[in-house]
Protein backbone atom coordinates (compact mmCIF):
# COMPACT_ATOMS: atom_id res chain seq x y z
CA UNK A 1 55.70 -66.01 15.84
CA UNK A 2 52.86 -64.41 14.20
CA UNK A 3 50.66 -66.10 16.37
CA UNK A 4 52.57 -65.06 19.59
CA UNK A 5 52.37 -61.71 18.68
CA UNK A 6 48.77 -61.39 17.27
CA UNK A 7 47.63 -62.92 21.05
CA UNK A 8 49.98 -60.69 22.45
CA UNK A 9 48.21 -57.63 20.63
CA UNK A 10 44.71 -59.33 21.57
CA UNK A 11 45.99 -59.28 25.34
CA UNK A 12 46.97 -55.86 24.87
CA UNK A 13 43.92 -54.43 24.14
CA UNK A 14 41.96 -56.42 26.35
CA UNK A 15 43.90 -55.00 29.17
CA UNK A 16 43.38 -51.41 27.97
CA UNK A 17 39.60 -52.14 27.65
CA UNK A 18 39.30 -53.28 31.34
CA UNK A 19 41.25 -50.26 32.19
CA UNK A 20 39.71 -47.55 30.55
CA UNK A 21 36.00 -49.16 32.43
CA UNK A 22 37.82 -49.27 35.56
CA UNK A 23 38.39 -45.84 34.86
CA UNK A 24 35.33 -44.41 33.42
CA UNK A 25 33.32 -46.42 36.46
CA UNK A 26 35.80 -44.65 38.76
CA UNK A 27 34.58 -41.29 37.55
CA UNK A 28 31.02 -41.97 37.38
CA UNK A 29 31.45 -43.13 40.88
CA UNK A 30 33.05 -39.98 41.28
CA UNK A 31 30.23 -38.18 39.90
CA UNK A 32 27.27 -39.78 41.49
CA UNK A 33 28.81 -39.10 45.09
CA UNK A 34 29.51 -35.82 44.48
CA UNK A 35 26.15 -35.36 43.28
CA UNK A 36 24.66 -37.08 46.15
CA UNK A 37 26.48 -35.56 48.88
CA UNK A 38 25.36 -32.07 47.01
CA UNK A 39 21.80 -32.91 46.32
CA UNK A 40 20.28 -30.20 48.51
CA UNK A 41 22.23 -27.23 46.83
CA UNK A 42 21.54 -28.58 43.22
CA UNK A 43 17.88 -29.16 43.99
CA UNK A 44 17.87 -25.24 45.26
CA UNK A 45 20.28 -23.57 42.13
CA UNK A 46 17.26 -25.63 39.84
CA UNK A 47 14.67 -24.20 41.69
CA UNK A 48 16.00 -21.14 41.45
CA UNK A 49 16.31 -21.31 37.75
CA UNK A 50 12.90 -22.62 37.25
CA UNK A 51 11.78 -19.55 39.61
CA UNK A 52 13.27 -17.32 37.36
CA UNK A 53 12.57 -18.64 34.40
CA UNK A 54 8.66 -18.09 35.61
CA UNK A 55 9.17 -15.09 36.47
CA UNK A 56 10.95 -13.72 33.31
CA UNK A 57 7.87 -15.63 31.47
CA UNK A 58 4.72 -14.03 33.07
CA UNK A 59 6.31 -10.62 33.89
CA UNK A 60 7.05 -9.99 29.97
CA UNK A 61 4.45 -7.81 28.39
CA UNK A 62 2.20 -9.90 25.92
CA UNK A 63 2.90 -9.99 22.43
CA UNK A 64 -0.54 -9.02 20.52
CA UNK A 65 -1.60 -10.69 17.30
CA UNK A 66 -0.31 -9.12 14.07
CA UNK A 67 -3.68 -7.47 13.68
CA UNK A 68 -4.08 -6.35 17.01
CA UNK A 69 -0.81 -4.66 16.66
CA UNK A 70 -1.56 -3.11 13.76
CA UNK A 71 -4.80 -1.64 15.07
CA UNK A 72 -3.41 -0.67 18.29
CA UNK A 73 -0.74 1.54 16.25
CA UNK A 74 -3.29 3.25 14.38
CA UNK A 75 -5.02 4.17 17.70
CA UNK A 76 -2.37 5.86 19.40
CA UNK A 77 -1.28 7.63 16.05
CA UNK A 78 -4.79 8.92 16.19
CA UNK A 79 -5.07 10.03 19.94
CA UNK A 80 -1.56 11.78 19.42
CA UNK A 81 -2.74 13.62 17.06
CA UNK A 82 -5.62 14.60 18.70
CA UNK A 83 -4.01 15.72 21.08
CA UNK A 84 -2.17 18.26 19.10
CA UNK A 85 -5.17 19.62 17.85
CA UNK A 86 -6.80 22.77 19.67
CA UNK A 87 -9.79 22.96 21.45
CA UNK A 88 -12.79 25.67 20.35
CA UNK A 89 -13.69 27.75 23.07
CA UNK A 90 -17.20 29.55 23.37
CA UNK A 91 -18.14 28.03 20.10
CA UNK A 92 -21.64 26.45 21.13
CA UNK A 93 -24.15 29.48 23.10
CA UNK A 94 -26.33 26.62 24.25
CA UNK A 95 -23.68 24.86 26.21
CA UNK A 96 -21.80 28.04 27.18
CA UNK A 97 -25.30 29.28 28.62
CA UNK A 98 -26.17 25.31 30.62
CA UNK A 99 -22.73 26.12 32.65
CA UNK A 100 -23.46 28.69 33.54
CA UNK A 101 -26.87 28.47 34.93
CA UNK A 102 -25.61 25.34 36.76
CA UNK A 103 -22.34 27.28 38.48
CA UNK A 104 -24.77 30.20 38.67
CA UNK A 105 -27.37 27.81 40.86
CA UNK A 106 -24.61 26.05 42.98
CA UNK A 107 -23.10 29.08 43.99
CA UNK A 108 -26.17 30.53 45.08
CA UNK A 109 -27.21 26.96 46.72
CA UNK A 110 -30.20 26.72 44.79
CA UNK A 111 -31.14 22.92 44.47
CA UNK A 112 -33.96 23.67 42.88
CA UNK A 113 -32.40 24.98 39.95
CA UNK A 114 -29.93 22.78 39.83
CA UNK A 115 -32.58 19.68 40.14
CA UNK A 116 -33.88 20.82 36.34
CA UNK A 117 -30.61 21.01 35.13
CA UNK A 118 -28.77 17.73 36.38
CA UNK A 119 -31.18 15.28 37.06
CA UNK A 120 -31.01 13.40 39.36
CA UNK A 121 -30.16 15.01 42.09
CA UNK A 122 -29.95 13.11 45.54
CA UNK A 123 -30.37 14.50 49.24
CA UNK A 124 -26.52 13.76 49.56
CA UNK A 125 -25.42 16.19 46.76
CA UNK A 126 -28.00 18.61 48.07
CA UNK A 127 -26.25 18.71 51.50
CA UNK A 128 -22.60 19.08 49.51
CA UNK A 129 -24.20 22.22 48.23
CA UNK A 130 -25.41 24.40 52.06
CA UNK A 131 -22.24 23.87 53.74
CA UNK A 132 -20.52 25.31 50.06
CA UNK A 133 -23.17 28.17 50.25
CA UNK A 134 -22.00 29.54 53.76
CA UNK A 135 -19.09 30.14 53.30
């Protein structure tokens, strides 16, 4: 009796085994058609994603090295504050007296002048300067 119902448990199994393969072939068959009859729109949604993926990639700003960042933190500490700082005004005659001669000169339309103080000078400035002077 022990025998009869060991083969019978032995049968048992055996005929859950074939089932559950019939079963898991059945969905894999499943699977594989519905991926082949869908090919076209998985092929696109992955090409999409790789797309994307690009784009998030090269359009993200660069990280700098660790010293790069550091230096490039201490330079726009530095322009702010120079920035904030003021300007002198009239505090160097020499320059104060070059802009003028030169405005002085242009208004007047005198190239010469103007030749000595911003050198060089070319024939196509020179004719910027007449049409200037007339009016």
């Amino acid at each position: 009796m022990e025998n009869t119902m060991a083969s019978s448990n032995v049968d048992d199994k055996l005929k859950k085994d074939t089932e559950n393969k019939e079963t898991g072939n059945k969905e894999t068959n499943k699977i594989l058609t519905f991926i082949k009859q869908n090919v076209r729109y998985i092929t696109a949604g992955v090409l999409f994603l790789a797309m994307v993926l690009i784009l998030v990639k090269v359009g993200s700003p660069k990280q700098p090295q660790n010293g790069q960042n550091v230096a490039a933190t201490e330079v726009a500490s530095e322009a702010s504050d120079d920035a904030k700082q003021e300007f002198e005004v009239d505090a160097h005659e020499d320059v104060n007296t070059l802009i003028n001669q030169y405005y002085t000169a242009y208004a007047a339309g005198d190239t010469d002048t103007l030749s000595t103080i911003a050198t060089p000078l070319s024939e196509n400035e020179k004719s910027y300067i007449y049409p200037f002077m007339l009016k």
